[in-house]
Protein backbone atom coordinates (compact mmCIF):
# COMPACT_ATOMS: atom_id res chain seq x y z
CA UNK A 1 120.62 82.26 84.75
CA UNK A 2 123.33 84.27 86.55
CA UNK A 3 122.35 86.23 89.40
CA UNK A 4 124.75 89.06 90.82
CA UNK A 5 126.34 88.49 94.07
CA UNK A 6 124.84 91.53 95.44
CA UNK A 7 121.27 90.71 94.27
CA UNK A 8 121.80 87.26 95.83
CA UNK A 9 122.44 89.19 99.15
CA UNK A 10 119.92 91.37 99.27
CA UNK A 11 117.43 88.29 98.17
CA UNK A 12 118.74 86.53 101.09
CA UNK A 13 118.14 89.42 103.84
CA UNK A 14 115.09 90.57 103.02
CA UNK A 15 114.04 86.87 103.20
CA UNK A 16 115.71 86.48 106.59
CA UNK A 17 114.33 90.35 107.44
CA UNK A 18 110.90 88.22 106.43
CA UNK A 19 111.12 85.04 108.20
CA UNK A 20 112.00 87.17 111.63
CA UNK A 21 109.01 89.70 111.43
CA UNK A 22 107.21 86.67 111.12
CA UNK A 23 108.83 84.90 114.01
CA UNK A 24 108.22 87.39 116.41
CA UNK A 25 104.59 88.80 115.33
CA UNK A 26 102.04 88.31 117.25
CA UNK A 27 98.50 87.04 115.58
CA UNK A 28 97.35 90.98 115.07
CA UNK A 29 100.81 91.35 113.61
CA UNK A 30 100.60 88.56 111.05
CA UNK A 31 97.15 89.71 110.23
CA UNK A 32 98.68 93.01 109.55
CA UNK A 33 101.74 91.31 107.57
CA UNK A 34 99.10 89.07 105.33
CA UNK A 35 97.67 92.33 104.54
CA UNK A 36 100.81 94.80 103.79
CA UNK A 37 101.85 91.70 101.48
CA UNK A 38 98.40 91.03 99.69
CA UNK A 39 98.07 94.85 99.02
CA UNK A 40 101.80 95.13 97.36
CA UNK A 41 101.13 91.75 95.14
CA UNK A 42 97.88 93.70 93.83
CA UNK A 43 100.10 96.76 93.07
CA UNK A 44 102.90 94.36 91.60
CA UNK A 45 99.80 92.63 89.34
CA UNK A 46 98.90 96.57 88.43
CA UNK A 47 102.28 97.11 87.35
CA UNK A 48 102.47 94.41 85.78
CA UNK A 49 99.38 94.68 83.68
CA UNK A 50 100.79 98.41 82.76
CA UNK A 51 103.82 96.93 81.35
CA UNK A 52 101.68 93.81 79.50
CA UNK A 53 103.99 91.01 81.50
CA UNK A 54 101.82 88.39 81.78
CA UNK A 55 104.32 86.14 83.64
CA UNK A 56 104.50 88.82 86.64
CA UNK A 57 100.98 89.89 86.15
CA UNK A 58 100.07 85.99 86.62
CA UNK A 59 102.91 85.47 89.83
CA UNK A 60 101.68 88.44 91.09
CA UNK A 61 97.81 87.43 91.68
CA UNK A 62 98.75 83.96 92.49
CA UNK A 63 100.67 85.23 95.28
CA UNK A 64 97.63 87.36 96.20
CA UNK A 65 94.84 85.07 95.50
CA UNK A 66 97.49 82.81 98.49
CA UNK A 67 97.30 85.10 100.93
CA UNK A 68 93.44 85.24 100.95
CA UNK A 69 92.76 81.49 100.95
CA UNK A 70 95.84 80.50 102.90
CA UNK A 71 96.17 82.71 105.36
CA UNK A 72 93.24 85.36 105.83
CA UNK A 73 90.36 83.41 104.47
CA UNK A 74 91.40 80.50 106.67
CA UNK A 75 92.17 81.82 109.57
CA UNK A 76 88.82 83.51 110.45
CA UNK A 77 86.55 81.45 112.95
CA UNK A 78 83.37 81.32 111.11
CA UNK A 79 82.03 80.02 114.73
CA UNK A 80 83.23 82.85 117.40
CA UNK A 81 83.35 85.44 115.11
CA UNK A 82 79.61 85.97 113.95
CA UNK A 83 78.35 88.22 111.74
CA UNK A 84 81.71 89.90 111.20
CA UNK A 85 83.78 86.49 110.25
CA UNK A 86 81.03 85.48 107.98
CA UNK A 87 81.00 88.59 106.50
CA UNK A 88 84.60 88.58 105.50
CA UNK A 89 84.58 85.24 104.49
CA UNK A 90 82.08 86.53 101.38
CA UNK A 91 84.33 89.93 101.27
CA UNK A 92 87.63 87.38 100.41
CA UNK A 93 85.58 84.65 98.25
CA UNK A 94 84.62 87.61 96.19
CA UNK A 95 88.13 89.18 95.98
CA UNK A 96 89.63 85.87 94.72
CA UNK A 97 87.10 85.56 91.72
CA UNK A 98 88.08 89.35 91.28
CA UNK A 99 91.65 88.58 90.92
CA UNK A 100 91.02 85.24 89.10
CA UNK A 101 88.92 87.18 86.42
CA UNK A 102 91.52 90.32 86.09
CA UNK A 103 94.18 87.67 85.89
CA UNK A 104 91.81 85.78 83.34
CA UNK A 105 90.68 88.51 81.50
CA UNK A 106 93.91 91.29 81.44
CA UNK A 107 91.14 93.63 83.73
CA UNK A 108 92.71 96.59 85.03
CA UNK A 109 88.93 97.57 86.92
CA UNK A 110 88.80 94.16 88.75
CA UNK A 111 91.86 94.96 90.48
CA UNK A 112 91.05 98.30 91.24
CA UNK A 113 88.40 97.26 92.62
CA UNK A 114 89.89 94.40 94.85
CA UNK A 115 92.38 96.78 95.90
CA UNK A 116 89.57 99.27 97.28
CA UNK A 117 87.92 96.77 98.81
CA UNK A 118 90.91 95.26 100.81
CA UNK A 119 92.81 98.66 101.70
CA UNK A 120 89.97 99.81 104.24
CA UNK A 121 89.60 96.36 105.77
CA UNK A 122 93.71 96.47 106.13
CA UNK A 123 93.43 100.22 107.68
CA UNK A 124 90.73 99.26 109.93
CA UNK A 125 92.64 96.16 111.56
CA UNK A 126 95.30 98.59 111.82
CA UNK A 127 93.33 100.49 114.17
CA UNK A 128 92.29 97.86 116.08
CA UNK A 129 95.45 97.35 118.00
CA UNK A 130 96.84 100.98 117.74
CA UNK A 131 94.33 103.71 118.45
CA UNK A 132 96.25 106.55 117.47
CA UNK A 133 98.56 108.71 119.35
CA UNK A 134 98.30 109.35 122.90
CA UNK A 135 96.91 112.88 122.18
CA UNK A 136 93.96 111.97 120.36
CA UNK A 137 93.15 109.17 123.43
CA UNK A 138 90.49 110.35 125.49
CA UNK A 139 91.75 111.74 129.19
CA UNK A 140 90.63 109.38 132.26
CA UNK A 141 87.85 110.95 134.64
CA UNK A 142 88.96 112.09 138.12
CA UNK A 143 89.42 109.86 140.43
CA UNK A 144 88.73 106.97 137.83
């Protein structure tokens, strides 16, 4: 298959655009990245399903179903992190049989409901590293 000059370019920059976020991200970053990427695969999978394309619906929640194992799921530390690692551990073995039965099954819910489940985890390490704006910070005391 022929593919455009132009399309060949902007494959290869957004690849290299890739490969230097990740580069030069720290571990909160990549955290962040792992998420922003498993989030748009779901959507992809969504829009996928919409359009009945199995081939993208199936590339789609591979590439998710990666990003869990791979890279969230194994990078927790079942040992220092407690309650709160073991906890997420359950949160991403459930979202991979999820995606495995929406992939399976053509279900639009089991998505859905993988994609509610992750987005407030993904805001929530968000806020871990940026508080908000300096405004809504809370003023030191005197003297402190």
């Amino acid at each position: 298959m022929f593919t455009s000059v132009p399309a060949r370019a902007a494959a290869a920059y957004r690849r290299v655009a890739a490969e230097t976020s990740v580069q030069g991200a720290d571990p909160h970053q990549l955290v962040s990245l792992l998420f922003e990427a498993l989030l748009r695969h779901i959507q992809t999978a969504q829009g996928a399903m919409g359009r009945q394309d199995i081939g993208a619906r199936g590339e789609a929640i591979g590439k998710a179903v990666r990003i869990i194992e791979e890279g969230l799921k194994a990078g927790l530390n079942l040992r220092a992190g407690g309650e709160v690692a073991a906890n997420l551990f359950q949160l991403y073995e459930y979202c991979v049989l999820r995606l495995t039965q929406a992939n399976l099954r053509n279900d639009r819910q089991a998505l859905d409901e993988v994609l509610a489940l992750i987005e407030p985890v993904a805001q929530s390490w968000q806020h871990i590293k940026n508080p908000g704006p300096a405004y809504l910070q809370p003023v030191p005391a005197a003297g402190a």
